[in-house]
PDB file of N, CA and C in Angstrom:
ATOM      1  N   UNK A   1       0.815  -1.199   0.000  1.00  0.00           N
ATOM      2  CA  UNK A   1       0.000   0.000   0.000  1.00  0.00           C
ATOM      3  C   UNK A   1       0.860   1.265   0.000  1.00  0.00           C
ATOM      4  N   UNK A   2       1.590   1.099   0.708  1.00  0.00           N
ATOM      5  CA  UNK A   2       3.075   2.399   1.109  1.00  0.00           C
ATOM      6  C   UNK A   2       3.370   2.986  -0.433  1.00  0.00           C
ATOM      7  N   UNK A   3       3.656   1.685  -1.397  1.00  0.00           N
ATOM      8  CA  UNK A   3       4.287   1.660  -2.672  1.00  0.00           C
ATOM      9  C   UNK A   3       3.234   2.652  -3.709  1.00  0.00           C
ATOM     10  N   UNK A   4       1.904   2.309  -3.225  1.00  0.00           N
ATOM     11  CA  UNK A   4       1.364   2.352  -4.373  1.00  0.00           C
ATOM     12  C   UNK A   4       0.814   3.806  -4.040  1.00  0.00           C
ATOM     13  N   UNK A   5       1.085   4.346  -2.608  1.00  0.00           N
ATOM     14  CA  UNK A   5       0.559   5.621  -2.606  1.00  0.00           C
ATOM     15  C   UNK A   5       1.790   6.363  -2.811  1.00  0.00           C
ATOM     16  N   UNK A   6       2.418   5.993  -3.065  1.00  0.00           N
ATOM     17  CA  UNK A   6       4.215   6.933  -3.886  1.00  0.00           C
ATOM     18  C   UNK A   6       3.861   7.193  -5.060  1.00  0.00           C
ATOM     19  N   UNK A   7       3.252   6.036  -5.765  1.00  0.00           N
ATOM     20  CA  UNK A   7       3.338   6.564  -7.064  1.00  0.00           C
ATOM     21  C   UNK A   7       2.240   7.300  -7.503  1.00  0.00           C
ATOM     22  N   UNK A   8       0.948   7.239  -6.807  1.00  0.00           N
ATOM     23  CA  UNK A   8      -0.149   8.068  -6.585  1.00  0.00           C
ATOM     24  C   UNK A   8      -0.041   9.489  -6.684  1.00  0.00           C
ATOM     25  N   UNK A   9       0.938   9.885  -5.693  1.00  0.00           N
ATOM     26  CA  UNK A   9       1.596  11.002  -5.596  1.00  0.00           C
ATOM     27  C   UNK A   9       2.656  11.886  -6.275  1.00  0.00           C
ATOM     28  N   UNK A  10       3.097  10.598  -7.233  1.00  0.00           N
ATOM     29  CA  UNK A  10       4.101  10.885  -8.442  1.00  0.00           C
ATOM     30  C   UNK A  10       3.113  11.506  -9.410  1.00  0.00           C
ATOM     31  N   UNK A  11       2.213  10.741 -10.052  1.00  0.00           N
ATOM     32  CA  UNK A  11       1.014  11.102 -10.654  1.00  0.00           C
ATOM     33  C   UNK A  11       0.371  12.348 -10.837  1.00  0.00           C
ATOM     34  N   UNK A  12       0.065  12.578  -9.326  1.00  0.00           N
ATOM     35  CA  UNK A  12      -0.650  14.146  -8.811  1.00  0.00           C
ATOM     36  C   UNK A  12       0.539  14.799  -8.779  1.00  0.00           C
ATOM     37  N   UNK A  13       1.674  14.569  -8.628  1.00  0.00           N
ATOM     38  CA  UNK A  13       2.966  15.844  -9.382  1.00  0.00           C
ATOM     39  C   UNK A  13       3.111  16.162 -10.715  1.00  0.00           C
ATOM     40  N   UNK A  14       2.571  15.108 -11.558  1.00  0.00           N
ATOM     41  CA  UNK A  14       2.858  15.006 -12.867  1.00  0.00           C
ATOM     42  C   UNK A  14       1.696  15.862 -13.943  1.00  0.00           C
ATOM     43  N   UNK A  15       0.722  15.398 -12.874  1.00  0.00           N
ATOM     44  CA  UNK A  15      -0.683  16.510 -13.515  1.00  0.00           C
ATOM     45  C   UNK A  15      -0.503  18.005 -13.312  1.00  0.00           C
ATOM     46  N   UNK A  16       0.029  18.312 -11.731  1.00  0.00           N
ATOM     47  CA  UNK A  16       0.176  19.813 -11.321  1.00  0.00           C
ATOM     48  C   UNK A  16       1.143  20.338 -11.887  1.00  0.00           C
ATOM     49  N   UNK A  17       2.028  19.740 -12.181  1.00  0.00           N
ATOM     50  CA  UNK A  17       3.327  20.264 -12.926  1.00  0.00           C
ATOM     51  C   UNK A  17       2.739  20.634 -14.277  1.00  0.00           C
ATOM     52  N   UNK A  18       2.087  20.227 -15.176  1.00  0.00           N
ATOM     53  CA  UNK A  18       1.159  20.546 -15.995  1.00  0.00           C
ATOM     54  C   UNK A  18       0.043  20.974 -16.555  1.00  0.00           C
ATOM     55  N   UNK A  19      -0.021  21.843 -15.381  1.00  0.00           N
ATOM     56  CA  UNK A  19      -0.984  22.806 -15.620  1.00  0.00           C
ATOM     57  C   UNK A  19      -2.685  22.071 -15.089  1.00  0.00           C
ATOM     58  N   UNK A  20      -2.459  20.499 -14.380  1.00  0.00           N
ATOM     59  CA  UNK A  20      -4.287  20.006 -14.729  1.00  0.00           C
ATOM     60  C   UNK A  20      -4.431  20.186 -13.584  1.00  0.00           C
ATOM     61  N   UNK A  21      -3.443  20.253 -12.163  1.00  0.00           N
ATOM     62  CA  UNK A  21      -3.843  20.141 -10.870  1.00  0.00           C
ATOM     63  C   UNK A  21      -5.238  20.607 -10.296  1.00  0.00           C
ATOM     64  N   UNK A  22      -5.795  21.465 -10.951  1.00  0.00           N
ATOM     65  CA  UNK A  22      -6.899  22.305 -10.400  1.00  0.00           C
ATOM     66  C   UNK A  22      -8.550  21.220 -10.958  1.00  0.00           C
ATOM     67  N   UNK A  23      -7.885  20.878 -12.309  1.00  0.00           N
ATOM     68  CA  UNK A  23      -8.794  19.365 -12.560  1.00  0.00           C
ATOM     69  C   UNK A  23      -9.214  18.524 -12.067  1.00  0.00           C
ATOM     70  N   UNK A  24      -7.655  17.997 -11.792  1.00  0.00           N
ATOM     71  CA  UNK A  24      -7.107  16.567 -11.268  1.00  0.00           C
ATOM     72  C   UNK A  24      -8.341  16.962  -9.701  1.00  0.00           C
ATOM     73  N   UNK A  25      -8.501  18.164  -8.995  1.00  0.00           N
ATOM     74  CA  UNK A  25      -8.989  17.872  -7.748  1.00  0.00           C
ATOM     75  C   UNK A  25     -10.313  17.987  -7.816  1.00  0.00           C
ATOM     76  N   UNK A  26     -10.958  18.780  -8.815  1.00  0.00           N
ATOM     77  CA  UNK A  26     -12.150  18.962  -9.090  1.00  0.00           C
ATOM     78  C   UNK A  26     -12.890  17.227  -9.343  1.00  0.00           C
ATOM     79  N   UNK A  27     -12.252  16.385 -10.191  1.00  0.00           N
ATOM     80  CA  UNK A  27     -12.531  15.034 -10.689  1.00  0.00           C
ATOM     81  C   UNK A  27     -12.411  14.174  -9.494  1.00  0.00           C
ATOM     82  N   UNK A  28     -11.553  14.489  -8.589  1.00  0.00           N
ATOM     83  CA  UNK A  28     -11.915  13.859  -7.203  1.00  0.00           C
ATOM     84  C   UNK A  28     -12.877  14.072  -6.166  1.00  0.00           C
ATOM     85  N   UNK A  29     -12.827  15.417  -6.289  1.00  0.00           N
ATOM     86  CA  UNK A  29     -14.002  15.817  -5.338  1.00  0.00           C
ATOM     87  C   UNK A  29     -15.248  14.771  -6.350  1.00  0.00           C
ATOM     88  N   UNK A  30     -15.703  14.768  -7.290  1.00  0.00           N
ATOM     89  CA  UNK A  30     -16.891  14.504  -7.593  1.00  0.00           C
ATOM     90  C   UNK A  30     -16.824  12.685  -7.486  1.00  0.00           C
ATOM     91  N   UNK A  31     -15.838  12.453  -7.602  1.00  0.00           N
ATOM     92  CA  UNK A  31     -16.055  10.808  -7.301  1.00  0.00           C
ATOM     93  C   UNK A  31     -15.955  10.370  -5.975  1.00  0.00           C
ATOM     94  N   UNK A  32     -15.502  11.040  -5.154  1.00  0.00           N
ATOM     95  CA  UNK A  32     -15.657  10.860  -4.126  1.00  0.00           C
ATOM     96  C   UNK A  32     -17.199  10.738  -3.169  1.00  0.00           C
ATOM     97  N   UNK A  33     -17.358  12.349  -4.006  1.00  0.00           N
ATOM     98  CA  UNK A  33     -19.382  12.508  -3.821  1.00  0.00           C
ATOM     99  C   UNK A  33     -20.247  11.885  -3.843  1.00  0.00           C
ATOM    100  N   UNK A  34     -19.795  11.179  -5.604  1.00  0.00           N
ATOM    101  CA  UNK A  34     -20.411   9.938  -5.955  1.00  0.00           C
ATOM    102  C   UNK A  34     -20.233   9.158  -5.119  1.00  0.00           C
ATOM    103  N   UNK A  35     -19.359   8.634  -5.107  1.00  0.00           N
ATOM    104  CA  UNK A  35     -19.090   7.287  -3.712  1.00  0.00           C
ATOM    105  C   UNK A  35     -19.177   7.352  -2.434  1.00  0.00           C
ATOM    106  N   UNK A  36     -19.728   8.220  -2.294  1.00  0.00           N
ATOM    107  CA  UNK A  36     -20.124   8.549  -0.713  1.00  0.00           C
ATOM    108  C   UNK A  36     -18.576   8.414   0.045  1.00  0.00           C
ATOM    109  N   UNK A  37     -17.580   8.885  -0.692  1.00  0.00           N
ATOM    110  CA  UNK A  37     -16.185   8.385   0.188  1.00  0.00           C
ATOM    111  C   UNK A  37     -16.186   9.076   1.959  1.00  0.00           C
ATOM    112  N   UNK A  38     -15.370   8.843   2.759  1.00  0.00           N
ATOM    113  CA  UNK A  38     -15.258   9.400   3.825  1.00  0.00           C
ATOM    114  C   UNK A  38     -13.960  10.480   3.379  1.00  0.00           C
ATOM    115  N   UNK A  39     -14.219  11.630   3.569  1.00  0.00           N
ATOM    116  CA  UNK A  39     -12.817  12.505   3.595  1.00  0.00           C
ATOM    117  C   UNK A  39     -11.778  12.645   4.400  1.00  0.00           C
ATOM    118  N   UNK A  40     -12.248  12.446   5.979  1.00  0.00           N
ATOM    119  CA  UNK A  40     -11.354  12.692   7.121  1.00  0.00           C
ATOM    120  C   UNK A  40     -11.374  10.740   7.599  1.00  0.00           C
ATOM    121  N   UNK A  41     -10.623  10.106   7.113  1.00  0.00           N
ATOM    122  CA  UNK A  41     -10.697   8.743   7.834  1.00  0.00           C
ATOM    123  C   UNK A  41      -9.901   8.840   8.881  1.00  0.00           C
ATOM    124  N   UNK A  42      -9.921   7.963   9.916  1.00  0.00           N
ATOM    125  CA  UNK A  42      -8.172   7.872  11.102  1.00  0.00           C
ATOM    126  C   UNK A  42      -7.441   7.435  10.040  1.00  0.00           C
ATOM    127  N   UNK A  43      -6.404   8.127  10.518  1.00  0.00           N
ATOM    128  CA  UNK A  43      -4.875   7.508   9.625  1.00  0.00           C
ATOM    129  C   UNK A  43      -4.358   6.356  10.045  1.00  0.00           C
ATOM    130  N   UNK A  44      -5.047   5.724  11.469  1.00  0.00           N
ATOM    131  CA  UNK A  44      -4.294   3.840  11.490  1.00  0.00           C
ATOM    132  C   UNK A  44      -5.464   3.550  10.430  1.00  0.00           C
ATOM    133  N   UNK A  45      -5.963   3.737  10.454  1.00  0.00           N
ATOM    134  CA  UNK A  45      -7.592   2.803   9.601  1.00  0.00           C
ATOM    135  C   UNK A  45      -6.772   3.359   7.948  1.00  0.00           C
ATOM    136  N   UNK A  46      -6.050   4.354   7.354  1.00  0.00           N
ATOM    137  CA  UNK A  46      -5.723   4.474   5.950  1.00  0.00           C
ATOM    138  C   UNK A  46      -4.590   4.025   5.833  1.00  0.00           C
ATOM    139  N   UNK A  47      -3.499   3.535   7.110  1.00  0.00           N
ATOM    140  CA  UNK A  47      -2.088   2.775   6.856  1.00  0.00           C
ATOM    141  C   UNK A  47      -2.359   1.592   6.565  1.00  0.00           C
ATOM    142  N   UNK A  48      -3.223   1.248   7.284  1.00  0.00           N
ATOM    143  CA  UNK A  48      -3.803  -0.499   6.863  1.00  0.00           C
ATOM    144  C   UNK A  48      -4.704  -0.793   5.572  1.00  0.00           C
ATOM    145  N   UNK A  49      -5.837  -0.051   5.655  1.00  0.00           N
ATOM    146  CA  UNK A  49      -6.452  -0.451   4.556  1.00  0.00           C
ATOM    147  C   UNK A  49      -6.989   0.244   3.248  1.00  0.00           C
ATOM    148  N   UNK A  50      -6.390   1.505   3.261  1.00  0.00           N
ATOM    149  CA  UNK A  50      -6.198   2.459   1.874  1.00  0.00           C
ATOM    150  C   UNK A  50      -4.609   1.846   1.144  1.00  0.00           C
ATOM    151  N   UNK A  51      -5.218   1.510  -0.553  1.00  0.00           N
ATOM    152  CA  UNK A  51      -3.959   1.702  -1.472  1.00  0.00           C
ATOM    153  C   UNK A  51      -3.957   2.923  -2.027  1.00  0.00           C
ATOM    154  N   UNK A  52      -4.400   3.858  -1.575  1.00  0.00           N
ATOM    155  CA  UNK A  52      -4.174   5.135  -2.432  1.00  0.00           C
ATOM    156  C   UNK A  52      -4.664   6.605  -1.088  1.00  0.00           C
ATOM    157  N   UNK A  53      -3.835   7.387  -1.159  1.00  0.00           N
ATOM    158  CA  UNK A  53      -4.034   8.583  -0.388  1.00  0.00           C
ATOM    159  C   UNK A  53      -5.303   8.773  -0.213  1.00  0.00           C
ATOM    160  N   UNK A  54      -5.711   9.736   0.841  1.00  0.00           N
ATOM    161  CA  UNK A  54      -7.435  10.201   0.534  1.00  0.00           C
ATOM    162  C   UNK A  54      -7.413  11.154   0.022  1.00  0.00           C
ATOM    163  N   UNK A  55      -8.533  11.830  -0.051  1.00  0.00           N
ATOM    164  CA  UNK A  55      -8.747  12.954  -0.961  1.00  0.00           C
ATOM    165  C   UNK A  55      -7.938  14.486  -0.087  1.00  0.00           C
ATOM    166  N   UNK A  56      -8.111  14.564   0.714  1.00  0.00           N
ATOM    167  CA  UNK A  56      -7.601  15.346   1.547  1.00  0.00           C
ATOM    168  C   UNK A  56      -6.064  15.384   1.231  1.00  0.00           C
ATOM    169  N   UNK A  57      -5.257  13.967   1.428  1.00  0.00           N
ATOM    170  CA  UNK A  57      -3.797  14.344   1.127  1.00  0.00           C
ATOM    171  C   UNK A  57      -3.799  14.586  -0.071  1.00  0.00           C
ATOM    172  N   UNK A  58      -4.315  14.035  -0.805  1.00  0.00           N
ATOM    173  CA  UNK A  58      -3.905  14.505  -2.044  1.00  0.00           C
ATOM    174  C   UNK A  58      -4.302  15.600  -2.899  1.00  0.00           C
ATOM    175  N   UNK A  59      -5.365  16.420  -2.270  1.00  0.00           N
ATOM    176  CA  UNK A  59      -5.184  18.051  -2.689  1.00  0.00           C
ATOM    177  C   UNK A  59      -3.903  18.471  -2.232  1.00  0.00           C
ATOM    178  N   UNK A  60      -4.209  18.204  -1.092  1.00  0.00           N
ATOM    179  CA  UNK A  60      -2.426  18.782  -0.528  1.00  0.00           C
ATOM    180  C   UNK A  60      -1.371  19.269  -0.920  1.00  0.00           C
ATOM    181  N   UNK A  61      -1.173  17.770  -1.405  1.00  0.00           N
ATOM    182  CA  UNK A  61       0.075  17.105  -2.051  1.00  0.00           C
ATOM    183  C   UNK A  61      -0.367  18.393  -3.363  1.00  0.00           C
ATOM    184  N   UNK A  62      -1.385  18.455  -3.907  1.00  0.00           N
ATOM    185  CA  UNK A  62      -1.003  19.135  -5.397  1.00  0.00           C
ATOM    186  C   UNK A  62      -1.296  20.126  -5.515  1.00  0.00           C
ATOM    187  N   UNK A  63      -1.390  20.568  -4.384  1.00  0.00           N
ATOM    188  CA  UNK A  63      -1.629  22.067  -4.528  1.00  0.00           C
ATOM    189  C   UNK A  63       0.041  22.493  -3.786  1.00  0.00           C
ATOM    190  N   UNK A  64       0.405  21.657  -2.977  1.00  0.00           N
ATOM    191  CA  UNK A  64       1.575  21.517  -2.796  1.00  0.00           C
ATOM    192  C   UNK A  64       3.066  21.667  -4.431  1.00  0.00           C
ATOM    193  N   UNK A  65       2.439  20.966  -4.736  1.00  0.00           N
ATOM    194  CA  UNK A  65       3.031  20.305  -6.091  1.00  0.00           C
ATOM    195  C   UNK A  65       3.162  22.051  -6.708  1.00  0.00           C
ATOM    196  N   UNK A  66       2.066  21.899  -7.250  1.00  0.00           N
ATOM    197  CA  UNK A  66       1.668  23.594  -7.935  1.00  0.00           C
ATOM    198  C   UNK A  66       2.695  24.815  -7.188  1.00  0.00           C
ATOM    199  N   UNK A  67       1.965  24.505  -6.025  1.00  0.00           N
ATOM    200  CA  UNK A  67       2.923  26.304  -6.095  1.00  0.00           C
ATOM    201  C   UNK A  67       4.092  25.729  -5.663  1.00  0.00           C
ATOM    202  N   UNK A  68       5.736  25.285  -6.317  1.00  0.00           N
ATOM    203  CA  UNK A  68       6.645  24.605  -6.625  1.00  0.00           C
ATOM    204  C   UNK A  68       7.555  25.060  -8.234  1.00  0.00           C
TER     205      UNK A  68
END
């Protein structure tokens, strides 16, 4: 899981670096919506059983990314 949220995050550098970051979060917010996701999970409950960041880190991360 560790692995696969690295490259997750490689990804969301690769979009913000290119101008889509502001996309890339808009397209999450709405699937998330759709899926009724949880936004704020505990972080033991996303070390164990998330393969991919939540939505929360990964605006972060790319808005992070962006202003860079």
């Amino acid at each position: 899981n560790v692995l696969s949220r690295k490259f997750e995050y490689q990804a969301d550098a690769f979009a913000a670096k290119y101008c889509y970051g502001q996309q890339l979060v808009s397209g999450l917010k709405k699937l998330t919506a759709t899926s009724l996701g949880n936004l704020m999970p505990h972080p033991l409950y996303v070390f164990f059983h998330y393969s991919h960041p939540t939505l929360y880190q990964r605006m972060t991360m790319i808005e992070k990314s962006a202003n860079d």
